[in-house]
PDB file of N, CA and C in Angstrom:
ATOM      1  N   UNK A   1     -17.307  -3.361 -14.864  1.00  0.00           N
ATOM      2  CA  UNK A   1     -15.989  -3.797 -14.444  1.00  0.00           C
ATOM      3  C   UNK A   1     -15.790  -3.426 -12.965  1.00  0.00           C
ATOM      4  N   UNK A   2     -15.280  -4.643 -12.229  1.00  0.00           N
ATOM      5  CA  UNK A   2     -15.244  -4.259 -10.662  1.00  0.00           C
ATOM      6  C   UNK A   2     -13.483  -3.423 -10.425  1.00  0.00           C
ATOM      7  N   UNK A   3     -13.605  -2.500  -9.634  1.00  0.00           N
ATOM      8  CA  UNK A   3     -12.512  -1.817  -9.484  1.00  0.00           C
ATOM      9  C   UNK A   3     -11.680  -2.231  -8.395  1.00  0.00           C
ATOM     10  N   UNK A   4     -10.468  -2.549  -8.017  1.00  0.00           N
ATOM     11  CA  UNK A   4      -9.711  -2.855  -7.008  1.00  0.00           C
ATOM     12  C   UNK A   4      -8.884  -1.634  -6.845  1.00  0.00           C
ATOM     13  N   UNK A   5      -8.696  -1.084  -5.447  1.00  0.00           N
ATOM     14  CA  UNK A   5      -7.656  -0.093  -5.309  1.00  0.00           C
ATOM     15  C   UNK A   5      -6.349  -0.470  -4.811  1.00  0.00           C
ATOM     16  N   UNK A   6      -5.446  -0.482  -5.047  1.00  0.00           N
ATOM     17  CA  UNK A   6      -3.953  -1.027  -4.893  1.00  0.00           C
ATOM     18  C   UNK A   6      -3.492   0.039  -4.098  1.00  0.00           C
ATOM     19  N   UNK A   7      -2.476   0.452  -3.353  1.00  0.00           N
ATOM     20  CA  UNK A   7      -1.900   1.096  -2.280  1.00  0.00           C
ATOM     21  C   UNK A   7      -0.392   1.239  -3.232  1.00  0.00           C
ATOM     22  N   UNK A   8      -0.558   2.414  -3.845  1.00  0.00           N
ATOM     23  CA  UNK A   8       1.105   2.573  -3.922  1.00  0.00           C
ATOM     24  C   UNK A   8       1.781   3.803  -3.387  1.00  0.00           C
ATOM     25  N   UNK A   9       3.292   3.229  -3.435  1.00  0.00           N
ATOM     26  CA  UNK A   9       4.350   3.617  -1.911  1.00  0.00           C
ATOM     27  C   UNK A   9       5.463   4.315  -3.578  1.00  0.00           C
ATOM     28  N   UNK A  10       5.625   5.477  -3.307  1.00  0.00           N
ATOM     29  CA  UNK A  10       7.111   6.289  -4.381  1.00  0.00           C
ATOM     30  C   UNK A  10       8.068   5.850  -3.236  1.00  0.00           C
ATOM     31  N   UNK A  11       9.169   5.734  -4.646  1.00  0.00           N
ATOM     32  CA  UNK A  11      10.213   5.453  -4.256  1.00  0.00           C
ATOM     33  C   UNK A  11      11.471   6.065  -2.958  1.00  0.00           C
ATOM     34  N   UNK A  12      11.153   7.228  -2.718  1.00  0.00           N
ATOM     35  CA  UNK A  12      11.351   8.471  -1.918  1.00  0.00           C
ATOM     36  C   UNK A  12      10.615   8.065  -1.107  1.00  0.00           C
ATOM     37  N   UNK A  13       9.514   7.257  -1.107  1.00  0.00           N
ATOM     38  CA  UNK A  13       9.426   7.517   0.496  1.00  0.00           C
ATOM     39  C   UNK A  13       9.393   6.002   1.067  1.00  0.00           C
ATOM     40  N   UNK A  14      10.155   5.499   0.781  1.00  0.00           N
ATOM     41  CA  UNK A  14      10.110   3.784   1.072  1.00  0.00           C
ATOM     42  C   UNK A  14      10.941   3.821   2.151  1.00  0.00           C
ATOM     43  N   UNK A  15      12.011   4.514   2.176  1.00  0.00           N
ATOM     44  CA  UNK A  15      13.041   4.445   3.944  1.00  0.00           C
ATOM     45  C   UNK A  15      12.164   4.666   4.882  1.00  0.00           C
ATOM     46  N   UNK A  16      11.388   6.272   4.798  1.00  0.00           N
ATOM     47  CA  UNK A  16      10.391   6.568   5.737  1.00  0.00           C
ATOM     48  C   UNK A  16       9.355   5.554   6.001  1.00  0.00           C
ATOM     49  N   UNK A  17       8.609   4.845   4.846  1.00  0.00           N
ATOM     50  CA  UNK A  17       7.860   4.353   4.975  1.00  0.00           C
ATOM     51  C   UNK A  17       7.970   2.860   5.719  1.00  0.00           C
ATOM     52  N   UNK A  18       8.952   2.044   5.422  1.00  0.00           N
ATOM     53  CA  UNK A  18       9.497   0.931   6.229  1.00  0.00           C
ATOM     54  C   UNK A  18       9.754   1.448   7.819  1.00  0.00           C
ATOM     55  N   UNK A  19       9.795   2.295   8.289  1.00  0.00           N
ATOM     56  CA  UNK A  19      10.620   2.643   9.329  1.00  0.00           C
ATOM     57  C   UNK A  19       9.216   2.894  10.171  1.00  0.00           C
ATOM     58  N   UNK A  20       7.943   3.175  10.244  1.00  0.00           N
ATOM     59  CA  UNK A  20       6.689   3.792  10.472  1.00  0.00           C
ATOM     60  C   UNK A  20       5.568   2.850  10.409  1.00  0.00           C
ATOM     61  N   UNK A  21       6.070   1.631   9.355  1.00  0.00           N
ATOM     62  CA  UNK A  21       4.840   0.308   9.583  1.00  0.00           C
ATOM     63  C   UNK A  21       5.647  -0.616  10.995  1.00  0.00           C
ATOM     64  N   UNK A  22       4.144  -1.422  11.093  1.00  0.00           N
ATOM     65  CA  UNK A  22       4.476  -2.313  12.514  1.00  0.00           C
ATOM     66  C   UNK A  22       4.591  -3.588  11.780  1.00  0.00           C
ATOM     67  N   UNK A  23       4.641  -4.143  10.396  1.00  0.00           N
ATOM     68  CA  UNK A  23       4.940  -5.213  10.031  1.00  0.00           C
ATOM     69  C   UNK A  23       6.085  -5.112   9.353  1.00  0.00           C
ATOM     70  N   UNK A  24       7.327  -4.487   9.630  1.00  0.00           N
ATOM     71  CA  UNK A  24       8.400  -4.160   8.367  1.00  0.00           C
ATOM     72  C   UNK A  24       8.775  -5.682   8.361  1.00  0.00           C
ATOM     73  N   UNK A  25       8.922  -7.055   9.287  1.00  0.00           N
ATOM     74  CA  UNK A  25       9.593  -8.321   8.811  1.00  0.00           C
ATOM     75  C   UNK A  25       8.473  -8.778   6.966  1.00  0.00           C
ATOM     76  N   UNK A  26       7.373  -8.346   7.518  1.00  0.00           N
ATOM     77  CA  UNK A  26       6.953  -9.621   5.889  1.00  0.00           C
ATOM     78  C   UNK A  26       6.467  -8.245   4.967  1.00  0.00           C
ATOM     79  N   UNK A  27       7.187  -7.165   5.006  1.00  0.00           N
ATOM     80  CA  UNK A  27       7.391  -5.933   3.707  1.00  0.00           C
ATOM     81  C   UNK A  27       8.706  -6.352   3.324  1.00  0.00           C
ATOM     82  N   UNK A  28       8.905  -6.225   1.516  1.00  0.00           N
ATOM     83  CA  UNK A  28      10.029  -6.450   1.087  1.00  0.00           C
ATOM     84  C   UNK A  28      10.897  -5.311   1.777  1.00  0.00           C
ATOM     85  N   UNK A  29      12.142  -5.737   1.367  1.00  0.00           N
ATOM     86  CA  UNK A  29      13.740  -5.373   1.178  1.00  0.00           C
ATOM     87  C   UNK A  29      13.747  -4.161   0.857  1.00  0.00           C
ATOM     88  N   UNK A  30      13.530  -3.630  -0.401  1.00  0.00           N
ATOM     89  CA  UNK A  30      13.546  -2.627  -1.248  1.00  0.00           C
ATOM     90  C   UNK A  30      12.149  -2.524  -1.818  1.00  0.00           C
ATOM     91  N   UNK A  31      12.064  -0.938  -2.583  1.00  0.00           N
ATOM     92  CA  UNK A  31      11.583  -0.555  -3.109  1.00  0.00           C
ATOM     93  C   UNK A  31      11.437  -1.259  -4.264  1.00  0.00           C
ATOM     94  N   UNK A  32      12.639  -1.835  -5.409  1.00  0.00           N
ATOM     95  CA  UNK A  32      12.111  -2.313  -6.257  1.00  0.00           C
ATOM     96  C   UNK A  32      11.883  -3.688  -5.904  1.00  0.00           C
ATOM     97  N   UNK A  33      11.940  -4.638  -4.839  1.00  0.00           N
ATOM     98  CA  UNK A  33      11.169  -5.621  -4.805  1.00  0.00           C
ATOM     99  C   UNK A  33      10.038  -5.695  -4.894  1.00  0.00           C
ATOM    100  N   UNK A  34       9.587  -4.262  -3.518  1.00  0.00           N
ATOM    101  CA  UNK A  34       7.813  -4.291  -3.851  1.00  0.00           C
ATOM    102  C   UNK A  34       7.433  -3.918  -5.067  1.00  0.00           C
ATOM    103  N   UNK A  35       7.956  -3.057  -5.788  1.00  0.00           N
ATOM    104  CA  UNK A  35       7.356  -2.403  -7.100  1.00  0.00           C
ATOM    105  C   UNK A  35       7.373  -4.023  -8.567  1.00  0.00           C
ATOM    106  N   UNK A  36       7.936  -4.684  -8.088  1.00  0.00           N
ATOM    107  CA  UNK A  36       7.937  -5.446  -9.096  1.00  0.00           C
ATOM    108  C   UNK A  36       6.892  -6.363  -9.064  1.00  0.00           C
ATOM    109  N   UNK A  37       6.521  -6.491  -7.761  1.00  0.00           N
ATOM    110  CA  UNK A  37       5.111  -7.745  -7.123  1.00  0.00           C
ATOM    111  C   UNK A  37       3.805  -6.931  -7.615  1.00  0.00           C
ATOM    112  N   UNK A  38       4.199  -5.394  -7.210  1.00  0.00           N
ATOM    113  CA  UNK A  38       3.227  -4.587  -7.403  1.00  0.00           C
ATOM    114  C   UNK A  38       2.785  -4.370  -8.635  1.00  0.00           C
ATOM    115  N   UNK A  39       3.794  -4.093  -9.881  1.00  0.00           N
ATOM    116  CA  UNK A  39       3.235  -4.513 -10.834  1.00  0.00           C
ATOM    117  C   UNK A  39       3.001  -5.894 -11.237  1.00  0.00           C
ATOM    118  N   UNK A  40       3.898  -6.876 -10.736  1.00  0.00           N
ATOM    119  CA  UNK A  40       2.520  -7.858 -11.268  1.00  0.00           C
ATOM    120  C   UNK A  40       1.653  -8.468 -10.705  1.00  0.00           C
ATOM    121  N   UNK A  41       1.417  -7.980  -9.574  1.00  0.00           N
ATOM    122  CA  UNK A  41      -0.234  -8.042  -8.890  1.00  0.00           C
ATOM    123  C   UNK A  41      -1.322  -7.600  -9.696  1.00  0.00           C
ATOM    124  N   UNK A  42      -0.847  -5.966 -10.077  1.00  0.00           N
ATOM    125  CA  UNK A  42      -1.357  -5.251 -11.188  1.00  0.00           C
ATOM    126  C   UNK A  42      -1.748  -5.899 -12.482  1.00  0.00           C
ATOM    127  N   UNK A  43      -0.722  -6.069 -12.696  1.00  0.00           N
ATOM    128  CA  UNK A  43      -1.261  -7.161 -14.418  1.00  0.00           C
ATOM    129  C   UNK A  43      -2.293  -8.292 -14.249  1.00  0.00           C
ATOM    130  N   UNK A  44      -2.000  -9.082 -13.032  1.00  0.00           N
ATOM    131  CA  UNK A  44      -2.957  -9.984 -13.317  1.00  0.00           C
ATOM    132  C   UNK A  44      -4.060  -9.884 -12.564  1.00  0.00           C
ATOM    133  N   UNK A  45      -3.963  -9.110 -12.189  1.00  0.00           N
ATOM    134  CA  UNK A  45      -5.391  -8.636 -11.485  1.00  0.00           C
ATOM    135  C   UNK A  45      -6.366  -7.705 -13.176  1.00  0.00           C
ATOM    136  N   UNK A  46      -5.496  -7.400 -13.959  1.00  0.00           N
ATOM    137  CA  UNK A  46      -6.348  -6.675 -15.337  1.00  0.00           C
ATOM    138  C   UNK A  46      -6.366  -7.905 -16.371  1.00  0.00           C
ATOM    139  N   UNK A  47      -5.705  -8.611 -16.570  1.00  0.00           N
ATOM    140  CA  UNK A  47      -5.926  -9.697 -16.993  1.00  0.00           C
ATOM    141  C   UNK A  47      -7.081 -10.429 -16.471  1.00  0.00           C
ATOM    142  N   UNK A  48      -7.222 -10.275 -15.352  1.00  0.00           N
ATOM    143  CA  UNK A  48      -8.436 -10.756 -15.295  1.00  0.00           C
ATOM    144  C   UNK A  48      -9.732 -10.355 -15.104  1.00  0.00           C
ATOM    145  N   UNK A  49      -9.618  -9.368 -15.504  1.00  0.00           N
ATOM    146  CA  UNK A  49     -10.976  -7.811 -15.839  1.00  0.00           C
ATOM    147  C   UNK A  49     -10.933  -6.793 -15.093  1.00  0.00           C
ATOM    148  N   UNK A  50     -10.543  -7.172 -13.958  1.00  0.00           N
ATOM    149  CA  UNK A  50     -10.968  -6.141 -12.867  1.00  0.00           C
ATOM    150  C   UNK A  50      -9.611  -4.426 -13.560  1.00  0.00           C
ATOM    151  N   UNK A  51     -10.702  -3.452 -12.788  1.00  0.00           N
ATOM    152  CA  UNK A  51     -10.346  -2.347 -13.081  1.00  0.00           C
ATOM    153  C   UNK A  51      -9.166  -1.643 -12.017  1.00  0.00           C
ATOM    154  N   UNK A  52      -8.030  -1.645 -12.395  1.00  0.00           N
ATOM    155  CA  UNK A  52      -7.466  -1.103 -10.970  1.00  0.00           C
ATOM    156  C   UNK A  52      -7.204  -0.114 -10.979  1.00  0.00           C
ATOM    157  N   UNK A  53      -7.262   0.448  -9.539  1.00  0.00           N
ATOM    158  CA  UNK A  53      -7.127   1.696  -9.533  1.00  0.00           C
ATOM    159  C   UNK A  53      -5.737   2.203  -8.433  1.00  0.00           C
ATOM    160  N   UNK A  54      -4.624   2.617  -8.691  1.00  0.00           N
ATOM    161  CA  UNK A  54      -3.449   3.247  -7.799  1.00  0.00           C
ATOM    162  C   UNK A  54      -3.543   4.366  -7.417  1.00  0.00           C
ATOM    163  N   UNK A  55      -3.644   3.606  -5.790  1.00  0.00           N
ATOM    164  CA  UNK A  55      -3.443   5.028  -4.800  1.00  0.00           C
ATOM    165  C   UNK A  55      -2.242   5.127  -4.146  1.00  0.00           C
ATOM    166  N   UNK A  56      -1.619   6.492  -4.638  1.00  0.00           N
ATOM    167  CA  UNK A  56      -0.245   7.257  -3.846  1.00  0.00           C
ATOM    168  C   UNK A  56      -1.077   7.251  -2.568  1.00  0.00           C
ATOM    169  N   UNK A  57       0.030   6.573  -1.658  1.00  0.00           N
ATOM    170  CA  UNK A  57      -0.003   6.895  -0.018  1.00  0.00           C
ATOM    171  C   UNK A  57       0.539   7.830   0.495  1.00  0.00           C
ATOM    172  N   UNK A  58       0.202   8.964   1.111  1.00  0.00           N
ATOM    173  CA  UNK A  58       0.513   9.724   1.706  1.00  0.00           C
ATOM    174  C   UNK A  58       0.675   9.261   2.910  1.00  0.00           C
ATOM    175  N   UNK A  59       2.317   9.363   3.668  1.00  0.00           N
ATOM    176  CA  UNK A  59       2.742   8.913   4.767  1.00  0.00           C
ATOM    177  C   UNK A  59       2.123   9.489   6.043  1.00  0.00           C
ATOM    178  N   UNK A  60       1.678  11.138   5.978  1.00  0.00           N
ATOM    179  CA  UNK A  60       1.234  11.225   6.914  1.00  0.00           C
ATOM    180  C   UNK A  60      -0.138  10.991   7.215  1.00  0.00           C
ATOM    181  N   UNK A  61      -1.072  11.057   5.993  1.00  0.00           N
ATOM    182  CA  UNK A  61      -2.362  10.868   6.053  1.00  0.00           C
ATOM    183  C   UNK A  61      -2.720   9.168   6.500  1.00  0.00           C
ATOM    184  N   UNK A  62      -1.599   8.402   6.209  1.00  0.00           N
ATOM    185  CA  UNK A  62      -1.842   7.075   6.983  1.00  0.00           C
ATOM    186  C   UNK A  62      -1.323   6.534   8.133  1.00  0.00           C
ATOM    187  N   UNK A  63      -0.424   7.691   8.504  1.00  0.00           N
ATOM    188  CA  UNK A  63       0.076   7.671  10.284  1.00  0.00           C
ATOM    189  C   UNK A  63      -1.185   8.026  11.045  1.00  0.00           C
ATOM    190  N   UNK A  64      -1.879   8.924  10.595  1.00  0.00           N
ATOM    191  CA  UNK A  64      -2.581  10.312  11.569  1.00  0.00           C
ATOM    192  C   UNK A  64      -4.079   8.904  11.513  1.00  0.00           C
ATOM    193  N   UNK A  65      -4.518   8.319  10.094  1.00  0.00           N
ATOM    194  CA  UNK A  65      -5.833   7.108   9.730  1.00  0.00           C
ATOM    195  C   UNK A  65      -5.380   6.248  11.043  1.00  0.00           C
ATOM    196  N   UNK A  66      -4.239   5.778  11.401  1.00  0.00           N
ATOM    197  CA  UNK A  66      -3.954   4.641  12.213  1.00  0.00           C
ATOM    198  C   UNK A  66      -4.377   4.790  13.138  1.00  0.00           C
ATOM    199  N   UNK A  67      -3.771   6.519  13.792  1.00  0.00           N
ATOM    200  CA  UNK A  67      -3.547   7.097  15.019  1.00  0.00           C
ATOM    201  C   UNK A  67      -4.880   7.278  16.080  1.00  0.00           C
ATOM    202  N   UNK A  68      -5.742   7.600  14.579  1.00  0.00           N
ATOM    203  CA  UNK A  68      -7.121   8.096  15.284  1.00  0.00           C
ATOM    204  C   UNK A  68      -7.941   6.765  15.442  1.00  0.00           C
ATOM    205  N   UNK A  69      -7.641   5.819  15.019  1.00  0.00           N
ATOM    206  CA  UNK A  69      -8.347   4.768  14.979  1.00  0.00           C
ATOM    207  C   UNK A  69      -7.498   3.799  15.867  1.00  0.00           C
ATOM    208  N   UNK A  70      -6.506   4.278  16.814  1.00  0.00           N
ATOM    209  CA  UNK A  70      -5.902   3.215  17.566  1.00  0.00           C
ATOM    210  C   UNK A  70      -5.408   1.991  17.324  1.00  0.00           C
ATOM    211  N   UNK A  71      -4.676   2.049  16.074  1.00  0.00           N
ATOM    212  CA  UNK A  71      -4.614   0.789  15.533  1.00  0.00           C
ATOM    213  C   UNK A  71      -2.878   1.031  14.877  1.00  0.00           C
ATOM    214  N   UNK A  72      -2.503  -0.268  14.403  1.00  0.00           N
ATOM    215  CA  UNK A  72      -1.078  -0.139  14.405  1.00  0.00           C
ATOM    216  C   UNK A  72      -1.089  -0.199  12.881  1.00  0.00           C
ATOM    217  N   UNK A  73      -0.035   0.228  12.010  1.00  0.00           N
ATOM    218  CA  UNK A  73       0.113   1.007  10.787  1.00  0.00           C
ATOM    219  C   UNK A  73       0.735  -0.864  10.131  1.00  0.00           C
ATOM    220  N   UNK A  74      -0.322  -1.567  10.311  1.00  0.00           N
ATOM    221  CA  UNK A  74       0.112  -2.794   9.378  1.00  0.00           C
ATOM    222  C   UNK A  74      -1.042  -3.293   8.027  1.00  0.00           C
ATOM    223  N   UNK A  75      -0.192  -3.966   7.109  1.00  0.00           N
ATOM    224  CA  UNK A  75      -1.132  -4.879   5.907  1.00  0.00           C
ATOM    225  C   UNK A  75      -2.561  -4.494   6.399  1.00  0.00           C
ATOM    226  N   UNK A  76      -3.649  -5.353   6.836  1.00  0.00           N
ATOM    227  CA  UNK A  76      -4.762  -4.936   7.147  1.00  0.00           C
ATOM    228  C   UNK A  76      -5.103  -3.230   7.481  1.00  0.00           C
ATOM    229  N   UNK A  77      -4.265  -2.259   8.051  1.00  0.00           N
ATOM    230  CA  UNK A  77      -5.003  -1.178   8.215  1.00  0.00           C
ATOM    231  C   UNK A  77      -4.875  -0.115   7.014  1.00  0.00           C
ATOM    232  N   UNK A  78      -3.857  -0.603   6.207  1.00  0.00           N
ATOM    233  CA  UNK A  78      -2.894   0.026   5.272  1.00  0.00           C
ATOM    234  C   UNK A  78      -3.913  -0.346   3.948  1.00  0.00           C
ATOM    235  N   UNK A  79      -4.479  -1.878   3.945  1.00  0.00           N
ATOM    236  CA  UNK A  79      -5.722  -1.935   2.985  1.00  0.00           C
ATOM    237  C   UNK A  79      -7.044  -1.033   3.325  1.00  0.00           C
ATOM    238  N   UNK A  80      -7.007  -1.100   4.471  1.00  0.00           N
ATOM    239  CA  UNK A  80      -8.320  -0.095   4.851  1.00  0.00           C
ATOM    240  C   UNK A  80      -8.500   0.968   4.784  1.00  0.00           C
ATOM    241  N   UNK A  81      -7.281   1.715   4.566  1.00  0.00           N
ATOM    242  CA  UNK A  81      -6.811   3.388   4.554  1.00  0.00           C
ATOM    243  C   UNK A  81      -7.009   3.155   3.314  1.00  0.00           C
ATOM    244  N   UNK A  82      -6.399   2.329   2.444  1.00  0.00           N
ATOM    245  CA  UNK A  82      -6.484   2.709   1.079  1.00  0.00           C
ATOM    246  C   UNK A  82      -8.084   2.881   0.287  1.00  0.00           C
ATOM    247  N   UNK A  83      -8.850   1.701   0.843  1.00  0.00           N
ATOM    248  CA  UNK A  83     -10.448   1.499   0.441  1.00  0.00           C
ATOM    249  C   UNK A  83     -10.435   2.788   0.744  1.00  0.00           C
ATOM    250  N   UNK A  84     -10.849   4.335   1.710  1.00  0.00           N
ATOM    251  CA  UNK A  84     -11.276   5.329   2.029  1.00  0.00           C
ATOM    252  C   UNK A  84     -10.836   6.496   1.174  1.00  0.00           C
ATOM    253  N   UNK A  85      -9.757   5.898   0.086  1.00  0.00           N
ATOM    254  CA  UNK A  85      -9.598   7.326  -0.838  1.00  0.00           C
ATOM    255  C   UNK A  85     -10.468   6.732  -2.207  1.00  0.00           C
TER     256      UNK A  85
END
């Protein structure tokens, strides 16, 4: 079974966390908007075999991933931080 790692954001830290990415226009609204895509990204991504796996983001450990790598805290770097846990 191939494993996918998903990037998940707690609810507590979604103010911080919107406020710190460089794409906040195409991140939802709220917390439970994303959490609801997120789970059903989730579902049908197991529905269709694959194994997923949820990673808690740690806000600072993906400020400091960006920082050192000169790169701005959006979608693409935010998937790439996540592949490394």
């Amino acid at each position: 079974m191939i494993g996918i790692k998903l990037a998940y954001y707690r609810k507590k830290d979604w103010k911080r966390f919107v406020k710190i990415i460089a794409d906040r226009e195409s991140m939802h609204d709220t917390w439970h908007d994303w959490h609801e895509d997120f789970e059903k990204i989730k579902r049908d991504l197991t529905n269709q075999g694959f194994d997923v796996i949820d990673i808690l983001v740690d806000l600072d450990e993906l400020t400091e991933y960006c920082k050192l790598r000169g790169i701005k805290n959006d979608g693409k770097a935010r998937s790439q931080f996540v592949q490394t846990k």
